[in-house]
N, C-alpha and C. Protein backbone atom coordinates (compact mmCIF):
# COMPACT_ATOMS: atom_id res chain seq x y z
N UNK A 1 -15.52 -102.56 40.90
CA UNK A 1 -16.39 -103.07 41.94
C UNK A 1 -17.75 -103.41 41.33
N UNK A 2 -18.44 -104.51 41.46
CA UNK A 2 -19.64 -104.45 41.19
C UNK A 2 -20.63 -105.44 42.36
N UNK A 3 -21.70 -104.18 42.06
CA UNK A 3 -22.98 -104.75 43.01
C UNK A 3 -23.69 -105.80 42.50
N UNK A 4 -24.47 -106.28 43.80
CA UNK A 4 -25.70 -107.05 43.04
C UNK A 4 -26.31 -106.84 42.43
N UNK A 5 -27.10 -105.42 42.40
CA UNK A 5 -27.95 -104.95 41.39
C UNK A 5 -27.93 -104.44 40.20
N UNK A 6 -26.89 -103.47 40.29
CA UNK A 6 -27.13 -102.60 39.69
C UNK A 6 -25.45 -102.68 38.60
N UNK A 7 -24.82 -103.40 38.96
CA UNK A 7 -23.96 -103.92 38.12
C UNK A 7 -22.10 -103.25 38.26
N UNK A 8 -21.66 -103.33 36.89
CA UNK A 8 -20.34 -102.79 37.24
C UNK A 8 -20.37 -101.30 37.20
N UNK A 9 -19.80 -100.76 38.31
CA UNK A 9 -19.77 -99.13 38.12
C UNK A 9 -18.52 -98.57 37.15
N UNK A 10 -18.40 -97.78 36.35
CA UNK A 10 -17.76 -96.83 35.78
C UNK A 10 -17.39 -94.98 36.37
N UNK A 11 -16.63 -94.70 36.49
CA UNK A 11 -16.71 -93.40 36.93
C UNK A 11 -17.37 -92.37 36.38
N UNK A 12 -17.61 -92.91 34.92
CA UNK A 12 -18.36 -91.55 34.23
C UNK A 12 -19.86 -92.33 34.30
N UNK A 13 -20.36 -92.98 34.53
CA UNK A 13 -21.52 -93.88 34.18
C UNK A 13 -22.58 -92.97 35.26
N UNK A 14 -22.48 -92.32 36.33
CA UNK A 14 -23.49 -91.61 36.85
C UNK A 14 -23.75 -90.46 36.33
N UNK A 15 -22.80 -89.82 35.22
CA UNK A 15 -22.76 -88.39 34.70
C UNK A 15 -23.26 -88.85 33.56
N UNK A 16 -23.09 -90.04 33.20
CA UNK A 16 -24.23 -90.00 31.55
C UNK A 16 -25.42 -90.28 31.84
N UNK A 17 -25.65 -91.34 33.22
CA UNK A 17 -26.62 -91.92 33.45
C UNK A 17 -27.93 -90.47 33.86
N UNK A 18 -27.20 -89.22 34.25
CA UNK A 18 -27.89 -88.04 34.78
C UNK A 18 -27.86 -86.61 33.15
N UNK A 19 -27.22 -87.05 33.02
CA UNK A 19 -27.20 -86.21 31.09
C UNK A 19 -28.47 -87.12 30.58
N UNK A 20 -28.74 -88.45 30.35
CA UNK A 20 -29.81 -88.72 29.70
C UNK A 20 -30.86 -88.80 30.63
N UNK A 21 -31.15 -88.72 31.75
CA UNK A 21 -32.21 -87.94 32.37
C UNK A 21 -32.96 -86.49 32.20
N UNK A 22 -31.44 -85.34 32.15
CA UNK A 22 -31.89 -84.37 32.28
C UNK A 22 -31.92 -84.23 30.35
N UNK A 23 -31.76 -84.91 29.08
CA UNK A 23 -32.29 -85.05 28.41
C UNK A 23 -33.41 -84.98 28.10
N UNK A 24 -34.14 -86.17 29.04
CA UNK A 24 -35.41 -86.81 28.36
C UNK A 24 -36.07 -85.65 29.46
N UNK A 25 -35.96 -84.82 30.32
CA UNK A 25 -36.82 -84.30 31.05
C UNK A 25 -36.84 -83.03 30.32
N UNK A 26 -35.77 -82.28 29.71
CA UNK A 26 -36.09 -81.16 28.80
C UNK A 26 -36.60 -81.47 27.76
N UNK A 27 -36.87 -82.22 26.70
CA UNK A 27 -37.79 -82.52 25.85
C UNK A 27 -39.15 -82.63 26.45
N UNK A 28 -39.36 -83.14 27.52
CA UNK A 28 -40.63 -82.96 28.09
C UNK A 28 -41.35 -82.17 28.86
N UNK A 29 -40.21 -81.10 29.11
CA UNK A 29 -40.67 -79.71 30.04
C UNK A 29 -40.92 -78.63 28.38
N UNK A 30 -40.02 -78.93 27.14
CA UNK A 30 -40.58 -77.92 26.02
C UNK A 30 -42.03 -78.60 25.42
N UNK A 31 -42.31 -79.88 25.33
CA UNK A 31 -43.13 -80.00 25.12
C UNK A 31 -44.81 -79.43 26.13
N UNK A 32 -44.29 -80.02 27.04
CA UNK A 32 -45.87 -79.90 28.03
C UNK A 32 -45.89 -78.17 27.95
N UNK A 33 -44.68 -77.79 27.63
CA UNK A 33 -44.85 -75.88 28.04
C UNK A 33 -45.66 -75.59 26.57
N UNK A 34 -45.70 -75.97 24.99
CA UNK A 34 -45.81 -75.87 24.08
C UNK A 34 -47.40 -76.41 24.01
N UNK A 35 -47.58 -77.37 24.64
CA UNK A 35 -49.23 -77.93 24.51
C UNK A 35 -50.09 -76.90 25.52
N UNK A 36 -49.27 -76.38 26.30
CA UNK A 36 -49.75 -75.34 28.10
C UNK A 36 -50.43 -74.22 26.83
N UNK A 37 -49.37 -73.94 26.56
CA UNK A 37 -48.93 -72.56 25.27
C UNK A 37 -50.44 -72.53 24.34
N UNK A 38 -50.39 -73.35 23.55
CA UNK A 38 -51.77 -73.98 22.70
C UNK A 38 -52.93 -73.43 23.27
N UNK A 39 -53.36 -74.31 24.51
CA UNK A 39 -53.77 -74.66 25.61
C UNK A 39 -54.77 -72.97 26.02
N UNK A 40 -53.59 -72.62 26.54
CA UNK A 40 -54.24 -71.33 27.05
C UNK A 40 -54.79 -70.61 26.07
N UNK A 41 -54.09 -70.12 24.92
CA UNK A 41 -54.29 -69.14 23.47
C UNK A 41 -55.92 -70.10 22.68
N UNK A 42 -55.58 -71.18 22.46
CA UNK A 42 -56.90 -71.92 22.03
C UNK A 42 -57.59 -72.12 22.29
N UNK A 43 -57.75 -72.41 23.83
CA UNK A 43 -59.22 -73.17 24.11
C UNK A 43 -59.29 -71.78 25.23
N UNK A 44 -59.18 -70.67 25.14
CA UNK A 44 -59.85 -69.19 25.92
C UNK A 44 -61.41 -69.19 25.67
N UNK A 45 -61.54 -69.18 24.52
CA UNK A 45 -62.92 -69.30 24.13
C UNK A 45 -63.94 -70.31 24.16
N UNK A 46 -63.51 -71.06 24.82
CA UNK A 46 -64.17 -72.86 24.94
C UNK A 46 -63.40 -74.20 24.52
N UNK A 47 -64.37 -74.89 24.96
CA UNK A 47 -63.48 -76.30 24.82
C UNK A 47 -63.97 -76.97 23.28
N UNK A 48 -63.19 -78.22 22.68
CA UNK A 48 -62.99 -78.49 21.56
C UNK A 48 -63.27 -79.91 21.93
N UNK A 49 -64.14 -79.99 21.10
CA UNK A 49 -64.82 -81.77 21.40
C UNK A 49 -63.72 -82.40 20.69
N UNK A 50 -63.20 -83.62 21.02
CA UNK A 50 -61.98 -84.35 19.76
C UNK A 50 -63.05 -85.53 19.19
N UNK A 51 -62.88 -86.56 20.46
CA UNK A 51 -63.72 -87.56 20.11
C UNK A 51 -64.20 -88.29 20.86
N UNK A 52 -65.51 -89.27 20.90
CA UNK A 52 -65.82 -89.75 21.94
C UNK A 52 -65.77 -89.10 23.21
N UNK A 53 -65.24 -89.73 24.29
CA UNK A 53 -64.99 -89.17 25.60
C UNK A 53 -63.72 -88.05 25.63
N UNK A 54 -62.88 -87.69 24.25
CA UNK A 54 -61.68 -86.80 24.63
C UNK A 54 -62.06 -85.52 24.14
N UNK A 55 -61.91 -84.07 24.72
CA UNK A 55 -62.42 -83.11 24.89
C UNK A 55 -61.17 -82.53 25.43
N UNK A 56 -60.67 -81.01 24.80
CA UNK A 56 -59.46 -80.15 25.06
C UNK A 56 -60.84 -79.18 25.95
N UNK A 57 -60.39 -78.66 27.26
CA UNK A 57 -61.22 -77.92 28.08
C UNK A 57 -60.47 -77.36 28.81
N UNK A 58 -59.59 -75.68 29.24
CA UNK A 58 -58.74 -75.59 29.57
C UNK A 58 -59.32 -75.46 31.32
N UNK A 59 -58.37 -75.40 32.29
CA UNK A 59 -58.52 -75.42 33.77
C UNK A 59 -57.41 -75.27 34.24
N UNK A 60 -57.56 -74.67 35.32
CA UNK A 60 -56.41 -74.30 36.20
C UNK A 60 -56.28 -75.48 37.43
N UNK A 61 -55.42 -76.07 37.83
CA UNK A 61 -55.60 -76.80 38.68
C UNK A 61 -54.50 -76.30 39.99
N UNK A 62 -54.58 -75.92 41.05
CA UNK A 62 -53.75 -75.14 42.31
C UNK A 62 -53.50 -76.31 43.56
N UNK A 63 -54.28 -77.70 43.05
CA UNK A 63 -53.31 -78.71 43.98
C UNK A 63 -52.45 -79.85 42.99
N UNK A 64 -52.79 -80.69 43.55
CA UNK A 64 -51.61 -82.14 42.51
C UNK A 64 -52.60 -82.75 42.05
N UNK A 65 -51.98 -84.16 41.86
CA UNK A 65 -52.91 -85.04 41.36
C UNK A 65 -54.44 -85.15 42.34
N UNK A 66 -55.16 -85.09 40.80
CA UNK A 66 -56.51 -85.20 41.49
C UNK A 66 -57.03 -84.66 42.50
N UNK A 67 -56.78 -83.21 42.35
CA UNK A 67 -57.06 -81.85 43.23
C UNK A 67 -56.51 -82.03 44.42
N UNK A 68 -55.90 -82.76 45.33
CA UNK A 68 -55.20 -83.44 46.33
C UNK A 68 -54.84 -81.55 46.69
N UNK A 69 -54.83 -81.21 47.87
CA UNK A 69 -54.55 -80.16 48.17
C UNK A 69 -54.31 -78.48 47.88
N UNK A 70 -56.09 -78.75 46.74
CA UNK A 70 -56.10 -77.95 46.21
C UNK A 70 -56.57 -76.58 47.01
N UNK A 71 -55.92 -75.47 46.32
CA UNK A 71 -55.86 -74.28 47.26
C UNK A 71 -54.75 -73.85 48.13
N UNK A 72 -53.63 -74.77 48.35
CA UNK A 72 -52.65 -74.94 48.80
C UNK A 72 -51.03 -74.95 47.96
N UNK A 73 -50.97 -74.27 46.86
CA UNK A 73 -50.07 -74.14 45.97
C UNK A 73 -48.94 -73.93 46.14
N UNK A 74 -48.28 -73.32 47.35
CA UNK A 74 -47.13 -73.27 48.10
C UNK A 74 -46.76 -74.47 48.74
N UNK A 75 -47.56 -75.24 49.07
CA UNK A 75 -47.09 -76.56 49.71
C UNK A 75 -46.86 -77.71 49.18
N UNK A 76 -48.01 -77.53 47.51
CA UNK A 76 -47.41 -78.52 45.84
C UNK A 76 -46.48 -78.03 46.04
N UNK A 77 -45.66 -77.19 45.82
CA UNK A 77 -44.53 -76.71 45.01
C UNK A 77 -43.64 -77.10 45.94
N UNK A 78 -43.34 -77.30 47.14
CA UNK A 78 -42.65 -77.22 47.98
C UNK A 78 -42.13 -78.91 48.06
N UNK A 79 -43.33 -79.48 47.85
CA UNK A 79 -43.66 -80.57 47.51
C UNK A 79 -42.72 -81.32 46.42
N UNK A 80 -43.36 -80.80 45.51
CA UNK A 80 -42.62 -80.87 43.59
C UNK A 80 -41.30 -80.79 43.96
N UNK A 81 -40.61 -79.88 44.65
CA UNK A 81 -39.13 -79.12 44.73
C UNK A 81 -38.39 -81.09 45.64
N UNK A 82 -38.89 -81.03 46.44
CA UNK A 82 -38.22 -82.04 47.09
C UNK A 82 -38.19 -83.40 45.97
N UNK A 83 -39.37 -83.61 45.26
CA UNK A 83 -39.33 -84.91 44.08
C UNK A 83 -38.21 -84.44 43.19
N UNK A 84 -38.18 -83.42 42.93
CA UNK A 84 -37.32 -82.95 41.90
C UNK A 84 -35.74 -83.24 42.49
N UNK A 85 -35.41 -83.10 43.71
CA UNK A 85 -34.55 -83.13 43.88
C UNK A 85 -34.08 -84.78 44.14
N UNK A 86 -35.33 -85.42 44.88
CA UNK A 86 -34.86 -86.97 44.60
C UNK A 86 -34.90 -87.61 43.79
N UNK A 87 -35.53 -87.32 42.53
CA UNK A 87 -35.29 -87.60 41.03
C UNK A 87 -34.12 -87.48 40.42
N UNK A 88 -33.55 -86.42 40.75
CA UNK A 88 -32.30 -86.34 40.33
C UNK A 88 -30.98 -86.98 40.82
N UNK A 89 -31.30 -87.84 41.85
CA UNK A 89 -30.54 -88.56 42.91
C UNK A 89 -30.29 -89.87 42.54
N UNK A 90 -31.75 -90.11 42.34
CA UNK A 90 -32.39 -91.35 41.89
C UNK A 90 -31.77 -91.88 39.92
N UNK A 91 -31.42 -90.25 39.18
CA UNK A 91 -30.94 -90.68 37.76
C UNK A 91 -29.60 -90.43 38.10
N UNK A 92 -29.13 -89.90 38.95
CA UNK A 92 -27.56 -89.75 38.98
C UNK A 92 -26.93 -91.93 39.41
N UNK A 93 -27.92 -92.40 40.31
CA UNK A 93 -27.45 -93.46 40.17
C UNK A 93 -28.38 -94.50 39.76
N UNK A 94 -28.86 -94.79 38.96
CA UNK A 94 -29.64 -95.29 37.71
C UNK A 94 -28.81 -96.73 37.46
N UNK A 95 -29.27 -97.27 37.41
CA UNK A 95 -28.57 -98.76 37.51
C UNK A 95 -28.19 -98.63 35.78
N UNK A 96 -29.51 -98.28 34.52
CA UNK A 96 -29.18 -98.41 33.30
C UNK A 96 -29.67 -96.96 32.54
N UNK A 97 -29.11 -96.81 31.32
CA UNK A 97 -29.74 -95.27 30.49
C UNK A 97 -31.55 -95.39 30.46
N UNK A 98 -31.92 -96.96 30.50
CA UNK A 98 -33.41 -96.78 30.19
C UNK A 98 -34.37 -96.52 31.06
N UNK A 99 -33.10 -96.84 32.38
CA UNK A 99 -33.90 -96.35 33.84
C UNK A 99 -33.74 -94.83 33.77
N UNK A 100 -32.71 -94.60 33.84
CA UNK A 100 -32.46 -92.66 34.05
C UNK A 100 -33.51 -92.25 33.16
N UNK A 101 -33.62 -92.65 31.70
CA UNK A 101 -34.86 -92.12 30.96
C UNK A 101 -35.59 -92.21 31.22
N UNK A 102 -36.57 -93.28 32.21
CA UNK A 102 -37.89 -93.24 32.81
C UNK A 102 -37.97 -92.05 33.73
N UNK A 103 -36.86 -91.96 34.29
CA UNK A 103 -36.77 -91.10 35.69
C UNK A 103 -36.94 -89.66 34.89
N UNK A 104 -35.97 -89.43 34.23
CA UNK A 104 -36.43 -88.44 33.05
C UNK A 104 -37.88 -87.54 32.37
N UNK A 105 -38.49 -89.09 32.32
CA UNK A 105 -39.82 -88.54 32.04
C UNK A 105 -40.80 -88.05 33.02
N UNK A 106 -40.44 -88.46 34.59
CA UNK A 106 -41.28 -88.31 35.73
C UNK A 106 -40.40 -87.06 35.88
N UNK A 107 -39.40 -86.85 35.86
CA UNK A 107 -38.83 -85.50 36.53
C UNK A 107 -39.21 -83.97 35.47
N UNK A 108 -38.97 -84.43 33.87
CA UNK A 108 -40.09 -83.69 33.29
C UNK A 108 -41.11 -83.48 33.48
N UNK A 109 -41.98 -84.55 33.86
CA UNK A 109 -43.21 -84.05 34.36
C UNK A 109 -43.42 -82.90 35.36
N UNK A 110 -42.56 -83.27 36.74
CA UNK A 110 -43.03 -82.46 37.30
C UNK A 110 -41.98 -81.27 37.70
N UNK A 111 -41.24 -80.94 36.73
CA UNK A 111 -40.63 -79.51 36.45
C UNK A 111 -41.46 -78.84 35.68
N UNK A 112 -42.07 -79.42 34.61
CA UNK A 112 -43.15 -78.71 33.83
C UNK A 112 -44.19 -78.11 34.75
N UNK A 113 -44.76 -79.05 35.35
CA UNK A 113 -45.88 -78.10 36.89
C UNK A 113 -45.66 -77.12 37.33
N UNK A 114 -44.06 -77.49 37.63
CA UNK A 114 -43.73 -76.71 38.61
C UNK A 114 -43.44 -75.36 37.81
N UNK A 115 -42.95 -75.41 36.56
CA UNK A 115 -42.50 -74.27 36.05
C UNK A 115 -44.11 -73.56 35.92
N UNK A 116 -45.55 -73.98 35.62
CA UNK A 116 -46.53 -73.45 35.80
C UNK A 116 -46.65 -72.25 37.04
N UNK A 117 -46.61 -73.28 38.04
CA UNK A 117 -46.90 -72.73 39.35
C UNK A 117 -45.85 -71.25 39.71
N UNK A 118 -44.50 -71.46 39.37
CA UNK A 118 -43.74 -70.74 39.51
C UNK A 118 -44.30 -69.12 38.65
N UNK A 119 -44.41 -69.43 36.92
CA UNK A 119 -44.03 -68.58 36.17
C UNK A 119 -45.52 -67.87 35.47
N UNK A 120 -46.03 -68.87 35.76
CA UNK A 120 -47.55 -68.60 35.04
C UNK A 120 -48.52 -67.74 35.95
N UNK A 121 -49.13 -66.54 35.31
CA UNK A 121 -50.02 -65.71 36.11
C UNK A 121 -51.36 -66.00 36.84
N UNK A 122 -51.21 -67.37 37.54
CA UNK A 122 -52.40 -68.56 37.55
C UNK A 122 -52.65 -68.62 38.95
N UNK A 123 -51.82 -68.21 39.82
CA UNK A 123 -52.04 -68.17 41.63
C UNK A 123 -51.30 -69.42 41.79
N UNK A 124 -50.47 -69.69 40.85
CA UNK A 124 -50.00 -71.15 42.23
C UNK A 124 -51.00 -72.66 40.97
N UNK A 125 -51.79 -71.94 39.78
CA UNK A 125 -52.32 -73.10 38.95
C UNK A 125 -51.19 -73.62 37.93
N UNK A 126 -52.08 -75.19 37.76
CA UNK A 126 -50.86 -75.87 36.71
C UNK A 126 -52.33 -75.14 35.55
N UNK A 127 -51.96 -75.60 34.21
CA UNK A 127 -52.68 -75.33 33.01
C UNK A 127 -52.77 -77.41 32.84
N UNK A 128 -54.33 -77.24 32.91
CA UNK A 128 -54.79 -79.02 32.62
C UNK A 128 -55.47 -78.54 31.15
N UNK A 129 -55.70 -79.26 29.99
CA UNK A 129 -56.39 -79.57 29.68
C UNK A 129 -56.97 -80.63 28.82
N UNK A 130 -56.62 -81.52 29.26
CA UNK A 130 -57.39 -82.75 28.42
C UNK A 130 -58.11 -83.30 28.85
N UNK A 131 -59.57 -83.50 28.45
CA UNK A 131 -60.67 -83.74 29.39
C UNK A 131 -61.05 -85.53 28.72
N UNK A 132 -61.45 -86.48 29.70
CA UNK A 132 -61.97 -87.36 29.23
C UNK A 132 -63.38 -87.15 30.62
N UNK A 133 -64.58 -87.83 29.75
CA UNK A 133 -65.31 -87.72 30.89
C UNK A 133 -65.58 -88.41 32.00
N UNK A 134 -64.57 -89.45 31.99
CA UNK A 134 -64.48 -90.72 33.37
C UNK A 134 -63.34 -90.07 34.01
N UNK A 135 -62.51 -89.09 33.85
CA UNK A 135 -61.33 -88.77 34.52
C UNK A 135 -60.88 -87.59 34.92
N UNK A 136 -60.36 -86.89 35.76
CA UNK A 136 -59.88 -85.54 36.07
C UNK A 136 -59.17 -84.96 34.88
N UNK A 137 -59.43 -84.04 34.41
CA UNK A 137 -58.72 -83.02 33.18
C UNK A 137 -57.12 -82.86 33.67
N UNK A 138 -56.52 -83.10 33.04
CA UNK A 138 -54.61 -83.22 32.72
C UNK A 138 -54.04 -82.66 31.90
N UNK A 139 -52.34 -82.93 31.82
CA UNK A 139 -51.90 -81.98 30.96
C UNK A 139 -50.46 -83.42 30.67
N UNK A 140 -49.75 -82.82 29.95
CA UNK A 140 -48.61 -83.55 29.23
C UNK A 140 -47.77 -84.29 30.16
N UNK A 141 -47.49 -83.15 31.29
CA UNK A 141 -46.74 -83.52 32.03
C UNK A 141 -46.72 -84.55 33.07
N UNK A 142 -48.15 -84.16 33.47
CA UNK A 142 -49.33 -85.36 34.37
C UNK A 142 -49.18 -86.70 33.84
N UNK A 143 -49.42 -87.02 32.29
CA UNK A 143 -49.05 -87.59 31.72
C UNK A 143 -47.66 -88.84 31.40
N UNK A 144 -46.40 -88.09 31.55
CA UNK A 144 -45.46 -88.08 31.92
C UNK A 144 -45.35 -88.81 33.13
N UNK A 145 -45.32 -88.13 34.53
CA UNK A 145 -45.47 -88.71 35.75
C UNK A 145 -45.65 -90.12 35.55
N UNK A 146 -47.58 -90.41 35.21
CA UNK A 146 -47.72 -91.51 35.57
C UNK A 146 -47.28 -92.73 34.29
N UNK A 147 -46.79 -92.10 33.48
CA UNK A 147 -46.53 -93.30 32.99
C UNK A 147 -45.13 -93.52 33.21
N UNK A 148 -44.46 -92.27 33.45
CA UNK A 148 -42.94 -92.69 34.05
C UNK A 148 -43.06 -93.89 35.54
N UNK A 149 -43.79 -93.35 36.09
CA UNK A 149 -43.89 -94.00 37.24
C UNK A 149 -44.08 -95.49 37.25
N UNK A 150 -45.24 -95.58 36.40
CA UNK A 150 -45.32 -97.45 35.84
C UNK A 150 -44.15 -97.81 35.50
N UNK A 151 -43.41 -97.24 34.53
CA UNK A 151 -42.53 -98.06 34.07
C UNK A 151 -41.28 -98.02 34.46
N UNK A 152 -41.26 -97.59 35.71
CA UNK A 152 -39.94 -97.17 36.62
C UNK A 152 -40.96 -98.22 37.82
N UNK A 153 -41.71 -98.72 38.14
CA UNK A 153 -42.32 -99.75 38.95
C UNK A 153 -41.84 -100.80 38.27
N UNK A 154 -42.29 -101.11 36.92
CA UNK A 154 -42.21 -101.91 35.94
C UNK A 154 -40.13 -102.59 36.11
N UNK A 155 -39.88 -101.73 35.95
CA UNK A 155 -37.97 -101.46 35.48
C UNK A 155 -37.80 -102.35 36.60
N UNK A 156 -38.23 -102.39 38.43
CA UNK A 156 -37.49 -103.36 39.12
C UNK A 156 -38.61 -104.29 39.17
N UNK A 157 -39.32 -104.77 38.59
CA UNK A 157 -40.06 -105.81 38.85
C UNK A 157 -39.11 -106.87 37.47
N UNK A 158 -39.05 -106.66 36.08
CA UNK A 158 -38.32 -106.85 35.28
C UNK A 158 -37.03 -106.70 35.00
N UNK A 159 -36.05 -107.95 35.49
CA UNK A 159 -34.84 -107.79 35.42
C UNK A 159 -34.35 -108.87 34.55
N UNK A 160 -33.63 -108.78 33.41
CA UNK A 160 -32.92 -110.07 32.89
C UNK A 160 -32.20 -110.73 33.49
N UNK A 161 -32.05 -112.00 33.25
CA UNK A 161 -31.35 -113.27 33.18
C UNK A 161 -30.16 -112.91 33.54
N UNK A 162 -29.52 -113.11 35.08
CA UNK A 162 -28.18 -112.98 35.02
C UNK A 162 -27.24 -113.53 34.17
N UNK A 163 -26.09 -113.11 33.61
CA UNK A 163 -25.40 -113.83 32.88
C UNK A 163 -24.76 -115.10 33.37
């Protein structure tokens, strides 16, 4: 059978298409946990000028993007839990592997948060710290998100040449 969009289906093609999701999202939940890791142990004692405007400054952050309901850490998470679960919906039927990998990188992202909020002795905080001084202080995973997100915007705006 095949769709308009999204092409000819295979029976195994949603189980690889969701293996290289949950791929690219565990490489990015050990990483952001490994920079968190750094993060906390290094910059305890202050922040670390890099260059120009980039500055390691550690912070706890207890809402989402851009303090968005901060103080409210049960209701991120509750939040996070439902993306997480339509992320995974969303790579189980993935039109291609490079889509599920975008999806990948947004669903890493915000399992990494979430694993903060969950596991970390922080009240409900993610661990931010990369400071630029035009922008809210972030972390890997934040990171992740939005550039998954562009390029999962990007993915249906850009479609090749039907054959």
């Amino acid at each position: 059978m095949t769709g308009p969009v999204t092409g000819p289906r295979s029976p195994g093609r949603p189980v690889r298409q969701l293996l290289v999701a949950v791929a690219v999202a565990m490489v990015v939940v050990l990483l952001d946990q490994f920079t968190k890791a750094w993060a906390v142990h290094r910059l305890a004692n202050g922040s670390i000028h890099v260059a120009g405007p980039l500055s390691f400054s550690l912070t706890y952050n207890t809402g989402s993007a851009f303090s968005l309901f901060t103080g409210r850490p049960a209701l991120v998470a509750t939040l996070a839990l439902g993306l997480v679960a339509f992320l995974v919906v969303l790579a189980w039927r993935a039109a291609s592997p490079a889509r599920a990998a975008i999806l990948g990188l947004i669903l890493g992202g915000a399992l990494g948060n979430l694993a903060d909020r969950a596991f970390r002795p922080t009240h409900g905080g993610v661990v931010d710290f990369v400071a630029l001084s035009f922008w809210p202080t972030f972390n890997l995973a934040d990171s992740c998100v939005v550039v998954g997100s562009i390029l999962l915007a990007a993915s249906f705006l850009w479609r090749p040449a039907a054959r």
